[in-house]
Protein backbone atom coordinates (compact mmCIF):
# COMPACT_ATOMS: atom_id res chain seq x y z
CA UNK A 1 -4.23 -9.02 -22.11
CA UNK A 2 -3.26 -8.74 -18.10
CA UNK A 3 -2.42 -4.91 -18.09
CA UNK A 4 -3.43 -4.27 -14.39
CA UNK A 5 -2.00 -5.99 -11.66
CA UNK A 6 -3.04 -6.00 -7.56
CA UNK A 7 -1.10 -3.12 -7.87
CA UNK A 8 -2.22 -0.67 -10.84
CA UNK A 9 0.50 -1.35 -14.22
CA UNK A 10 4.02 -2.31 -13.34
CA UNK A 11 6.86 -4.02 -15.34
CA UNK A 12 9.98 -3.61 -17.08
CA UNK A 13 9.93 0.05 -19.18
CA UNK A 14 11.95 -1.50 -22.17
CA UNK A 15 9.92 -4.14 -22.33
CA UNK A 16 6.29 -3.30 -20.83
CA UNK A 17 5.34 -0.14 -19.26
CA UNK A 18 6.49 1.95 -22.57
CA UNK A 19 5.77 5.30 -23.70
CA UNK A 20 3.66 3.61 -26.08
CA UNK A 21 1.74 2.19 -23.44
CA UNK A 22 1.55 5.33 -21.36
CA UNK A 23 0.25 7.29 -24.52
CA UNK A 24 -2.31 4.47 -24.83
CA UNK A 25 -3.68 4.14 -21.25
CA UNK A 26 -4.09 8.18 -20.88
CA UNK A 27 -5.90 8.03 -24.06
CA UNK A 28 -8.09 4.67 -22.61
CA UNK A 29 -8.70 7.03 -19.60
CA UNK A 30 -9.42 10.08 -20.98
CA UNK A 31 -12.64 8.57 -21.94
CA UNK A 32 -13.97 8.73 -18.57
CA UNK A 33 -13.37 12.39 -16.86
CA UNK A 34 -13.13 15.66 -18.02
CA UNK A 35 -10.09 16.35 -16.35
CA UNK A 36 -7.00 14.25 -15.12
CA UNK A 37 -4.09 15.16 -12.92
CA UNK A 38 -0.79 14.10 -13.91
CA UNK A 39 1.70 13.05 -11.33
CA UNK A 40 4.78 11.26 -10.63
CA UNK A 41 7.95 10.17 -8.43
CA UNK A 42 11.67 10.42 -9.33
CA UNK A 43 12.79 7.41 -10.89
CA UNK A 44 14.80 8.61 -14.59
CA UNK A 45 12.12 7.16 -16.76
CA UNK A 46 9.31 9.06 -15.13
CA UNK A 47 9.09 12.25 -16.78
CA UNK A 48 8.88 10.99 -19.95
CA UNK A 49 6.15 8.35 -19.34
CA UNK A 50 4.14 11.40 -17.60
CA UNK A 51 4.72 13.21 -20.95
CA UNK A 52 3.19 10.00 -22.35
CA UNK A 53 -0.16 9.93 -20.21
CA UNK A 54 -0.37 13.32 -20.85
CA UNK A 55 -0.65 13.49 -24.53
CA UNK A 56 -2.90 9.96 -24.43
CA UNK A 57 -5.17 12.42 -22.20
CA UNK A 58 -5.02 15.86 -24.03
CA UNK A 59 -5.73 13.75 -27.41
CA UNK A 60 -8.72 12.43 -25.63
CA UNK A 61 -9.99 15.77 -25.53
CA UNK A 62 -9.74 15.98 -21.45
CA UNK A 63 -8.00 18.98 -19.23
CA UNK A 64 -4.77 17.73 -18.04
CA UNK A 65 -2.98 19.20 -14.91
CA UNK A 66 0.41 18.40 -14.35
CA UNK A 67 1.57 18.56 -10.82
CA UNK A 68 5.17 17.52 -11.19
CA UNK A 69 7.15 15.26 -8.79
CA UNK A 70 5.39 13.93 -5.92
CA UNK A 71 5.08 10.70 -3.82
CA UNK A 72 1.68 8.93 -4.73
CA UNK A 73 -0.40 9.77 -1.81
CA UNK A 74 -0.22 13.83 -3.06
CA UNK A 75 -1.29 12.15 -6.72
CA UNK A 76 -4.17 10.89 -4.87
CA UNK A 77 -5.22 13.69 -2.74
CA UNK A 78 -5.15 16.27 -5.88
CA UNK A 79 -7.28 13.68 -7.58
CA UNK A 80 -10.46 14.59 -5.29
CA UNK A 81 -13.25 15.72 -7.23
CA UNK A 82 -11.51 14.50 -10.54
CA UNK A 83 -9.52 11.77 -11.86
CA UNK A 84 -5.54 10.88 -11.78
CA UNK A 85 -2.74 9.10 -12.92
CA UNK A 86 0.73 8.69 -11.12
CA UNK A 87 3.73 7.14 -13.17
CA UNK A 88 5.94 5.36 -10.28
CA UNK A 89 6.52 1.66 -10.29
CA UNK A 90 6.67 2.54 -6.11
CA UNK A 91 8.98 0.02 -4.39
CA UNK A 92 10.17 -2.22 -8.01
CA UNK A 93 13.75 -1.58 -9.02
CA UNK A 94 14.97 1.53 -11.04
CA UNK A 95 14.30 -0.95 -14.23
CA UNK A 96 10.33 -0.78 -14.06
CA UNK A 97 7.98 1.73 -14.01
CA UNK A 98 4.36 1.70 -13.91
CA UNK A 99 1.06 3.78 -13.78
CA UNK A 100 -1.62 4.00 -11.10
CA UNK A 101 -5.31 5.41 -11.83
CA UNK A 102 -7.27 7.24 -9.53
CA UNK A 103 -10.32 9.02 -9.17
CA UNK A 104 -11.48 11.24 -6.40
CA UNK A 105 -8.58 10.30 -3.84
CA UNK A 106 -9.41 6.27 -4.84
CA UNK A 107 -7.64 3.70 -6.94
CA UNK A 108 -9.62 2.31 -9.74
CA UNK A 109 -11.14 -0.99 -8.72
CA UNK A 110 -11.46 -4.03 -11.00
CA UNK A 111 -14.31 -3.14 -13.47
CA UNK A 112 -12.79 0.33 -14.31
CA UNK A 113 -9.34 -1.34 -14.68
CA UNK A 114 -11.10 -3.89 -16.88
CA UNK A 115 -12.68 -1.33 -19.30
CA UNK A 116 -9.33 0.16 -19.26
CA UNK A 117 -7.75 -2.81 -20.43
CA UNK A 118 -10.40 -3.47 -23.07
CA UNK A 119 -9.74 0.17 -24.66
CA UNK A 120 -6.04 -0.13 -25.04
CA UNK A 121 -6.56 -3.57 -26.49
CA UNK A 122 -8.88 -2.46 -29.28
CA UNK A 123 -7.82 1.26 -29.46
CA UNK A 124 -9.34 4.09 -29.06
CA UNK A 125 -9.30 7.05 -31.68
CA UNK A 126 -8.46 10.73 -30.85
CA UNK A 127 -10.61 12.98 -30.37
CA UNK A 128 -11.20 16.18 -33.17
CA UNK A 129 -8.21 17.89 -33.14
CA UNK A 130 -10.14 20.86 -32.05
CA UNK A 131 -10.87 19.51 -28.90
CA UNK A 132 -7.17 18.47 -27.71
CA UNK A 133 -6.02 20.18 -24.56
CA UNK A 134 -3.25 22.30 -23.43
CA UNK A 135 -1.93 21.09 -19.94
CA UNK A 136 -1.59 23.58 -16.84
CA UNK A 137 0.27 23.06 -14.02
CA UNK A 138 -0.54 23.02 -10.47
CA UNK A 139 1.51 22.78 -6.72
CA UNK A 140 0.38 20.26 -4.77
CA UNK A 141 3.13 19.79 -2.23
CA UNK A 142 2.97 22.53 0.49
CA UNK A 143 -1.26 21.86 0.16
CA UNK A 144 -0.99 18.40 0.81
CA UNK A 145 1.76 18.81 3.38
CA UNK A 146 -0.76 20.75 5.43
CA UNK A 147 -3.57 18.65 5.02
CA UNK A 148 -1.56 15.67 6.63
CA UNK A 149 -0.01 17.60 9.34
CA UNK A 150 -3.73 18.78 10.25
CA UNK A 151 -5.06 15.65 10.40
CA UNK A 152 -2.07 14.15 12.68
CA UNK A 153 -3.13 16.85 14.70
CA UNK A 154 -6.05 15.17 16.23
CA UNK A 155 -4.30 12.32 17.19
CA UNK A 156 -1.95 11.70 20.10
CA UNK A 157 0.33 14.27 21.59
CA UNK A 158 2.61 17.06 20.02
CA UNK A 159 6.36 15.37 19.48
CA UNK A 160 8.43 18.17 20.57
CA UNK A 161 10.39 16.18 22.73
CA UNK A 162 10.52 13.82 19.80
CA UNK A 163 13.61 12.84 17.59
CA UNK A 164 12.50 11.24 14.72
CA UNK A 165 14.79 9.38 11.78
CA UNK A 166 13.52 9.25 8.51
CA UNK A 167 15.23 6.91 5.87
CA UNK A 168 13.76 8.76 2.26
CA UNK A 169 15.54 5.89 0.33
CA UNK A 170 16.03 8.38 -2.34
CA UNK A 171 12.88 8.09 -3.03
CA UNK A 172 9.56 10.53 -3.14
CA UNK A 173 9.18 10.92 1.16
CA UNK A 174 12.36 13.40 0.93
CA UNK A 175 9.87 15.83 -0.32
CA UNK A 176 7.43 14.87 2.35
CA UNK A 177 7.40 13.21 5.43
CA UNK A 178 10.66 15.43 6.90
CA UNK A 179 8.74 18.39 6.52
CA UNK A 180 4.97 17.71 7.71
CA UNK A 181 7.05 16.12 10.87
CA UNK A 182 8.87 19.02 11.47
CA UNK A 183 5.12 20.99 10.85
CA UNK A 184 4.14 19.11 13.88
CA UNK A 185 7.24 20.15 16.35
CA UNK A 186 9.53 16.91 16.18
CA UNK A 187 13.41 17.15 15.83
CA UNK A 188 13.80 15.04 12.33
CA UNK A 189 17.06 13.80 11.14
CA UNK A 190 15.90 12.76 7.57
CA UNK A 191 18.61 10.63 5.61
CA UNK A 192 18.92 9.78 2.19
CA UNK A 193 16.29 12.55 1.65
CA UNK A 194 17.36 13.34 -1.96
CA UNK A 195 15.40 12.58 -4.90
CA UNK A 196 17.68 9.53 -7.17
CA UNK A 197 15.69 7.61 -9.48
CA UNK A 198 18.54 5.13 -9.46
CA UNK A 199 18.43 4.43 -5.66
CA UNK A 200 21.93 4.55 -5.05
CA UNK A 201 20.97 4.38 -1.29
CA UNK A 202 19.80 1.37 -0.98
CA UNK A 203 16.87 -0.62 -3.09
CA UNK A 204 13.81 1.01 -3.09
CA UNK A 205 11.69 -1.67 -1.14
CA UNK A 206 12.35 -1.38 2.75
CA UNK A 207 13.46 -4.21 3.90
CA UNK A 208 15.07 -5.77 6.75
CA UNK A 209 18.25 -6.36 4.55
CA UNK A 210 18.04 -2.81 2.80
CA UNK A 211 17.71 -0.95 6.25
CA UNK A 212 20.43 -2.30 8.01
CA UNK A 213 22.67 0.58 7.92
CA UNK A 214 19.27 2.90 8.70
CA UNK A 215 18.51 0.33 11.86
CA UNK A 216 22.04 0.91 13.12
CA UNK A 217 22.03 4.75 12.65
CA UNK A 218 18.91 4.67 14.95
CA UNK A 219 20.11 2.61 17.44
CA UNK A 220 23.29 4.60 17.45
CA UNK A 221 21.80 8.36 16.71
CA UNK A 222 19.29 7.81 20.16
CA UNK A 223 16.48 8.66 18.06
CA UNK A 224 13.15 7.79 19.44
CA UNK A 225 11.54 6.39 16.55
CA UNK A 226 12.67 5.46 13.09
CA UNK A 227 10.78 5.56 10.14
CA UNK A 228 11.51 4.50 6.53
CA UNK A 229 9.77 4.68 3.46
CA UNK A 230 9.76 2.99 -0.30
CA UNK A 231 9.99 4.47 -3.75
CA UNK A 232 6.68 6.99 -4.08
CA UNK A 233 5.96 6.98 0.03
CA UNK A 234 2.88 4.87 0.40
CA UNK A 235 4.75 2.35 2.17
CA UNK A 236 6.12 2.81 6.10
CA UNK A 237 8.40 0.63 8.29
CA UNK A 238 8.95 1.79 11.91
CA UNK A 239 11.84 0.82 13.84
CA UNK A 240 12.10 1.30 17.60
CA UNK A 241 14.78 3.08 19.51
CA UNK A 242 16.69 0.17 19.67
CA UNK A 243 17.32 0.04 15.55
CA UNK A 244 15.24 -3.05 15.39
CA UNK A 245 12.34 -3.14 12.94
CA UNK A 246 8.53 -3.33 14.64
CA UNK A 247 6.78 -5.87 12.75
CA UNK A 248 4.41 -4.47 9.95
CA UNK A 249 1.46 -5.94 11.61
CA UNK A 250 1.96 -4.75 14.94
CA UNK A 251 2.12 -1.43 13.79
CA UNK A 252 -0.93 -2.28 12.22
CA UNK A 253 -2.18 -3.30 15.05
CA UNK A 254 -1.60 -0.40 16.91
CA UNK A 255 -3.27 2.15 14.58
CA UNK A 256 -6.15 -0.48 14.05
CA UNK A 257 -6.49 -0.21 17.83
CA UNK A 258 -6.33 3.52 18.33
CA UNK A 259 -9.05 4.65 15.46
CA UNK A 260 -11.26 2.08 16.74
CA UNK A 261 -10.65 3.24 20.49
CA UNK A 262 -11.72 7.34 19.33
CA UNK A 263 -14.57 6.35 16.63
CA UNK A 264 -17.42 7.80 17.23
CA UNK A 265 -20.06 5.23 16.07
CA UNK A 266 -21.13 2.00 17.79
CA UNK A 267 -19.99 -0.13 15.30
CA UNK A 268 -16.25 0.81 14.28
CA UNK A 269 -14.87 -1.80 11.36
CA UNK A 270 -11.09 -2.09 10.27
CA UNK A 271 -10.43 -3.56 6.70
CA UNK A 272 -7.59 -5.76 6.29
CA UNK A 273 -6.39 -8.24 4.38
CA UNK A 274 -6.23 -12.03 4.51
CA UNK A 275 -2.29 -12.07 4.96
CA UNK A 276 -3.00 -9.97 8.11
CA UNK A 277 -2.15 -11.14 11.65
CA UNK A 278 -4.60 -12.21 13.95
CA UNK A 279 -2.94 -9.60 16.54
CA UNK A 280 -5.05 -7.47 14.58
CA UNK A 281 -8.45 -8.66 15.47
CA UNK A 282 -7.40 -9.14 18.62
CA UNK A 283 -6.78 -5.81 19.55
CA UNK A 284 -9.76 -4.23 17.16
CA UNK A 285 -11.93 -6.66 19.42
CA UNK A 286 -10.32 -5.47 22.31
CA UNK A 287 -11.12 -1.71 21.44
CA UNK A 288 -14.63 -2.52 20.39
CA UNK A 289 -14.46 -3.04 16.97
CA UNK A 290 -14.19 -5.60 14.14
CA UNK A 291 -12.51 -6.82 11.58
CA UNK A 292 -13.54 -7.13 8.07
CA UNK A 293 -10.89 -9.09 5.18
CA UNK A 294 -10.42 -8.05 1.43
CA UNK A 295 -7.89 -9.20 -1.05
CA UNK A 296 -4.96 -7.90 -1.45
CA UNK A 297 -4.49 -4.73 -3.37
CA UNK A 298 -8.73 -3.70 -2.97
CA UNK A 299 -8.80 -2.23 0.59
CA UNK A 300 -10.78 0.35 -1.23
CA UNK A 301 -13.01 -1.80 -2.15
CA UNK A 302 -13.35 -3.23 1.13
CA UNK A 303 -14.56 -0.20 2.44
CA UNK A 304 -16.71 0.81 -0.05
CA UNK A 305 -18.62 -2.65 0.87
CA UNK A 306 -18.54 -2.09 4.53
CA UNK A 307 -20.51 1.36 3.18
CA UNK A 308 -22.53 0.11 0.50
CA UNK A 309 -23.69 -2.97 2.92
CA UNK A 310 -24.79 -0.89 6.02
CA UNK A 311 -27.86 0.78 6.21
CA UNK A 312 -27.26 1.61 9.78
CA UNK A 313 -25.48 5.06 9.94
CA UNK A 314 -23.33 4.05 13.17
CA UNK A 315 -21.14 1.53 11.16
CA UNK A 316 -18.03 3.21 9.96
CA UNK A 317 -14.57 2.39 8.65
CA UNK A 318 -12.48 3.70 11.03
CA UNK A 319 -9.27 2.31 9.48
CA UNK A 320 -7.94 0.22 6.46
CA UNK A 321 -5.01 -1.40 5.83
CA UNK A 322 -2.25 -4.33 4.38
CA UNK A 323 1.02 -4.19 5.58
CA UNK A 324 2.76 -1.98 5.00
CA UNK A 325 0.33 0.10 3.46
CA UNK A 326 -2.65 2.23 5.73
CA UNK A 327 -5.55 3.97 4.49
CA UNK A 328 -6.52 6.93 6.90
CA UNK A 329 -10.35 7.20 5.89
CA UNK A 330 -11.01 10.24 7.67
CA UNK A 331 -8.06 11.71 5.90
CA UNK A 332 -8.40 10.17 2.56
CA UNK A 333 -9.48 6.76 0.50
CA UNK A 334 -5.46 6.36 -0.52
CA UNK A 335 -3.00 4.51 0.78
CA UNK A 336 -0.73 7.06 3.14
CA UNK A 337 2.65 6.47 4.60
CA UNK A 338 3.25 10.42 5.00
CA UNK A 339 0.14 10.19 7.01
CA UNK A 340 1.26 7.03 9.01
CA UNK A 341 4.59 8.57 9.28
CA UNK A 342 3.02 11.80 11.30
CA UNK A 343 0.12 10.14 13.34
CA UNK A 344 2.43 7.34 14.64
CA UNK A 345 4.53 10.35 15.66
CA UNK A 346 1.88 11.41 17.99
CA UNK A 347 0.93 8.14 19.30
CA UNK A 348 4.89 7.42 20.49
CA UNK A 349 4.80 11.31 21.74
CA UNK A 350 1.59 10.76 23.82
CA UNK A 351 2.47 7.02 25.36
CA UNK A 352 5.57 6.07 24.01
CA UNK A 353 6.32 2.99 21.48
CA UNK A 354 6.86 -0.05 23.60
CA UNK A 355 3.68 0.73 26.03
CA UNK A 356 1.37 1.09 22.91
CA UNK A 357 3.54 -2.39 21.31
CA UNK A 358 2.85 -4.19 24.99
CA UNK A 359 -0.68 -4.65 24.87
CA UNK A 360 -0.09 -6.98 21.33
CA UNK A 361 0.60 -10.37 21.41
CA UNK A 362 3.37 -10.78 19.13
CA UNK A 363 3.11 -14.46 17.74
CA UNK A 364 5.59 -15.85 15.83
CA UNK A 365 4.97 -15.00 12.21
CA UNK A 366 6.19 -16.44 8.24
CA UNK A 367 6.03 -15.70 4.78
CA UNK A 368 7.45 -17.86 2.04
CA UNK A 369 7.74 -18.00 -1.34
CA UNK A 370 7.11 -20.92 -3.23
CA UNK A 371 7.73 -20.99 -7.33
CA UNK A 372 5.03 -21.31 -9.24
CA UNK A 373 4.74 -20.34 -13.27
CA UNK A 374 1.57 -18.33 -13.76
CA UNK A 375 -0.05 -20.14 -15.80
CA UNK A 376 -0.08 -23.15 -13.25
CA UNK A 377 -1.62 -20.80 -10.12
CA UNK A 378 -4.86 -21.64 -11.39
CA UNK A 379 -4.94 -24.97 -11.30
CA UNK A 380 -2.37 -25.21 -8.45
CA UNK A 381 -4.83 -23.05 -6.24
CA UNK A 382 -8.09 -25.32 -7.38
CA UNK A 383 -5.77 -28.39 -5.94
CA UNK A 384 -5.28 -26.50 -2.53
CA UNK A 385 -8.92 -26.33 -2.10
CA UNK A 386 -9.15 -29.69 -1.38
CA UNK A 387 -6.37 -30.38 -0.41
CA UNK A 388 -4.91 -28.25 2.34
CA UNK A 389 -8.47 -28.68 4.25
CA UNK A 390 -7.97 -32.15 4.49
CA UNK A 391 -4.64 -32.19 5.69
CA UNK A 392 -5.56 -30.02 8.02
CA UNK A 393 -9.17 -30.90 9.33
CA UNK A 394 -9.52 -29.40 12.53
CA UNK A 395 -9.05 -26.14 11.10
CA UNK A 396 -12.47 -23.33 9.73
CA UNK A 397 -11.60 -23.04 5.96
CA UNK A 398 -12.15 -19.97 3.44
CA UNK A 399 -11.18 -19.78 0.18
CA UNK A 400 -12.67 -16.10 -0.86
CA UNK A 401 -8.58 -14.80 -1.37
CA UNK A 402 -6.57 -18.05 -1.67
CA UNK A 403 -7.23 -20.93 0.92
CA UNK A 404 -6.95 -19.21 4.45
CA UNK A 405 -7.13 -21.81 7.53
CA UNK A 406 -7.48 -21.12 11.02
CA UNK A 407 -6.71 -23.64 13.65
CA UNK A 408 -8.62 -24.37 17.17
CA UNK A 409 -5.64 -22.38 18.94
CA UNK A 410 -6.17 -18.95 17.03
CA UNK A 411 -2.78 -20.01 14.48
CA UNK A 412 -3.55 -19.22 10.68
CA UNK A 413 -2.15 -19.39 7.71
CA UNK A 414 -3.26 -18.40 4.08
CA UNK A 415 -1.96 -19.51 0.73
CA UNK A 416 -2.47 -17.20 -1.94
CA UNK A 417 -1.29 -16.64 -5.86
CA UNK A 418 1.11 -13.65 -6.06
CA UNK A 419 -0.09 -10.89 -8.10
CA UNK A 420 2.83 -9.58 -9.52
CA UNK A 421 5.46 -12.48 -9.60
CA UNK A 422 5.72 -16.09 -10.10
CA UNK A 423 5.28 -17.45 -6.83
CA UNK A 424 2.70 -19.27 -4.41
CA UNK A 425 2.90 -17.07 -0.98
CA UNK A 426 2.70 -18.88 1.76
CA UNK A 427 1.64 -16.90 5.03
CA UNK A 428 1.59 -18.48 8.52
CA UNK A 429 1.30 -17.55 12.62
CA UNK A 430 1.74 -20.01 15.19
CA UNK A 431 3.36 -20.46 18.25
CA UNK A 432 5.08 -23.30 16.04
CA UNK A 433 5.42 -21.42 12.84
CA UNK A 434 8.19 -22.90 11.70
CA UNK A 435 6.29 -26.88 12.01
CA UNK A 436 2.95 -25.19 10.29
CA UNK A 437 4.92 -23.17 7.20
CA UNK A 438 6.95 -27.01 6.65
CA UNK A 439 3.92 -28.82 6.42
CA UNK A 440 2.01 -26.65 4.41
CA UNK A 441 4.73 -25.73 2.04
CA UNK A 442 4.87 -29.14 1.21
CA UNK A 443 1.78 -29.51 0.58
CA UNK A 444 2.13 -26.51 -2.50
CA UNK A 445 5.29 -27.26 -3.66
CA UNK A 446 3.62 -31.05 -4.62
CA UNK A 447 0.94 -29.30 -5.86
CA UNK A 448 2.96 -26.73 -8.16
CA UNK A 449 4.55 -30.50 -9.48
CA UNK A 450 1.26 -32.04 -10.17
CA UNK A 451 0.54 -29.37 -12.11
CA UNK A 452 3.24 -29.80 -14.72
């Protein structure tokens, strides 16, 4: 059975992620902890799965808190000190649904999603009826609000002077980012900031094509900064003043840059992931720091290896992140766009956007899709090990997340099974992207045929 996915469980909810499988996975889970929290965001089939995980969990014989609506990074920072489980299928269409476990503030890696797996494949029985729970509520909101707008707090400059636009996309930053930015003293025009589980907005996942009318409304509103968020809030997309979006990995960039600038230790490290631009480690480099690559979907486990591998106390992770999605590990171990959302704020208020975006080289960047059944990615991806290297052999190979090769000149590009949907990505940065992505893409797509 493939229940988890790079992204906790995610699918259709009339055809996968059921009540019957909520009930079952809250049950699997409840073996672990003594007490679960129980959130989730606003799409219409949410409350009920969350009704589902909680009586899989009070049947295990756990305590089970329910904390209501809320966008996943509040999930996570209520689970500290215990375990969690948020029901959102984050930036998926109002069709799916899914469930994400966490304990203490981090998402379960691989082996506890694997023993997961096993239980609700074999079933797990109840525990004595004596010993089934009653769930109790909690607020999490205004707490975690705080929290973040504390923590921006030590970065960058107050944004009084600041207007900030906030697309909510209807989804779970209306109940969030707004409000801890208007904590910190900016002037916030928020839009689409009610909760609709059927994103009537626009789709849940923001993209250049879904933001359009958002980019415009920047441009046009003479905000200084636009941000936008998907379905729970984990993910962020800035746009500049000009209503045109900042690429994700410059923006990763620039918060990889300033944590490693104010660490502390001698030997800052920011986790990323393959897909990542090498704009990244430039400016980590640059800052005097490194760079340290994880798959996709395990920047938590990333850092937990930077930890687990040092024995020298100065070595820290100072940030973590895929694009899109940022880790703030002096905040948290979750992925935060609320947080991004408040210490980007700062940054722009203390230097402005384009100064901090001038420093990055910007190289022309791609990402394709190629199709690709599932059950040919394995073999397809043992053919691009040989393969891509030798059409290609002036490039460094590495095949620890897909086959990643970078050229003489500093250009990259990784090819890597998607997680979640039937394709071959193909990721590439050259000053000749478009040449590299060709060539290489032809290279998979004959590969996807020989595997027929």
């Amino acid at each position: 059975m493939e229940l988890f996915g790079t992204a906790g469980i995610r699918g259709r909810v009339d055809e996968r992620v059921t009540p019957e499988l909520a009930l079952s996975v809250g049950r699997a889970a409840g073996q672990d902890g003594s007490e679960f929290v129980v959130g989730h965001d606003g799409r219409v089939t949410s409350p009920a799965l969350a009704d589902a995980v909680a009586s899989g969990l009070a049947s295990a014989g756990v305590r089970v808190v329910r904390i209501g609506q809320v966008p996943t990074p509040a999930l996570a920072y209520a689970s500290r000190g215990r375990r969690g489980v948020m029901v959102t299928a984050s930036h998926n269409p109002p069709t799916d649904n899914g469930l994400k476990l966490f304990v203490d503030g981090q998402e379960y890696g691989d082996d506890a999603e694997a023993t997961i797996t096993d239980r609700v494949e074999t079933g797990v029985d109840s525990a004595p009826w004596a010993d089934w729970s009653d769930a109790r509520t909690e607020t999490v909101l205004p707490g975690y609000r705080a929290a973040v707008a504390d923590y921006a707090r030590e970065h960058g400059a107050d944004p009084d002077r600041l207007t900030v636009a906030v697309d909510c996309g209807n989804g779970m930053a209306g109940t969030a980012t707004p409000q801890v930015l208007r904590a910190l003293g900016a002037d916030v025009v928020a839009t689409e900031a009610n909760v609709d589980g059927h994103f009537p907005a626009r789709g849940s996942k923001p993209t250049p094509e879904t933001l359009g009318q958002f980019c415009a409304f920047v441009a046009e509103s003479g905000a200084d900064l636009g941000v936008a968020h998907d379905g729970d809030a984990d993910r962020i997309v800035i746009v500049d003043d000009g209503g045109d979006i900042v690429h994700e990995d410059t923006v990763l960039a620039m918060l990889a840059e300033h944590y490693t600038r104010a660490a502390t230790v001698d030997d800052p490290v920011v986790v990323t992931t393959p897909n990542a631009s090498g704009r990244i480690d430039e400016r980590v480099t640059a800052a005097g720091g490194r760079v340290e690559r994880v798959r996709l979907g395990a920047l938590h486990e990333g850092i937990a290896r930077v930890n687990r591998t040092s024995d020298d106390a100065l070595t820290e992770v100072v940030f973590a992140a895929e694009p899109w999605k940022h880790v703030h590990p002096a905040f948290g171990g979750w992925i935060d766009g609320v947080a991004s959302a408040a210490v980007l704020a700062r940054l722009v208020a203390a230097e402005g956007l384009e100064r901090r975006r001038a420093a990055i080289t910007e190289r022309p960047y791609r990402k394709v899709s190629v199709d690709c059944p599932d059950h040919r990615k394995p073999a397809v991806m043992a053919d691009l090990e040989g393969t891509l290297p030798a059409q290609f052999p002036e490039s460094e190979v590495a095949t620890d997340h897909g086959v990643r090769l970078v050229f003489p000149d500093d250009a990259w590009v990784l090819v890597r099974p998607s997680g979640t949907e039937p394709y071959v990505r193909l990721y590439a940065e050259s000053d000749d992207v478009d040449a590299l992505t060709e060539q290489v893409r032809e290279v998979v797509e004959s590969a996807v045929e020989s595997a027929e």
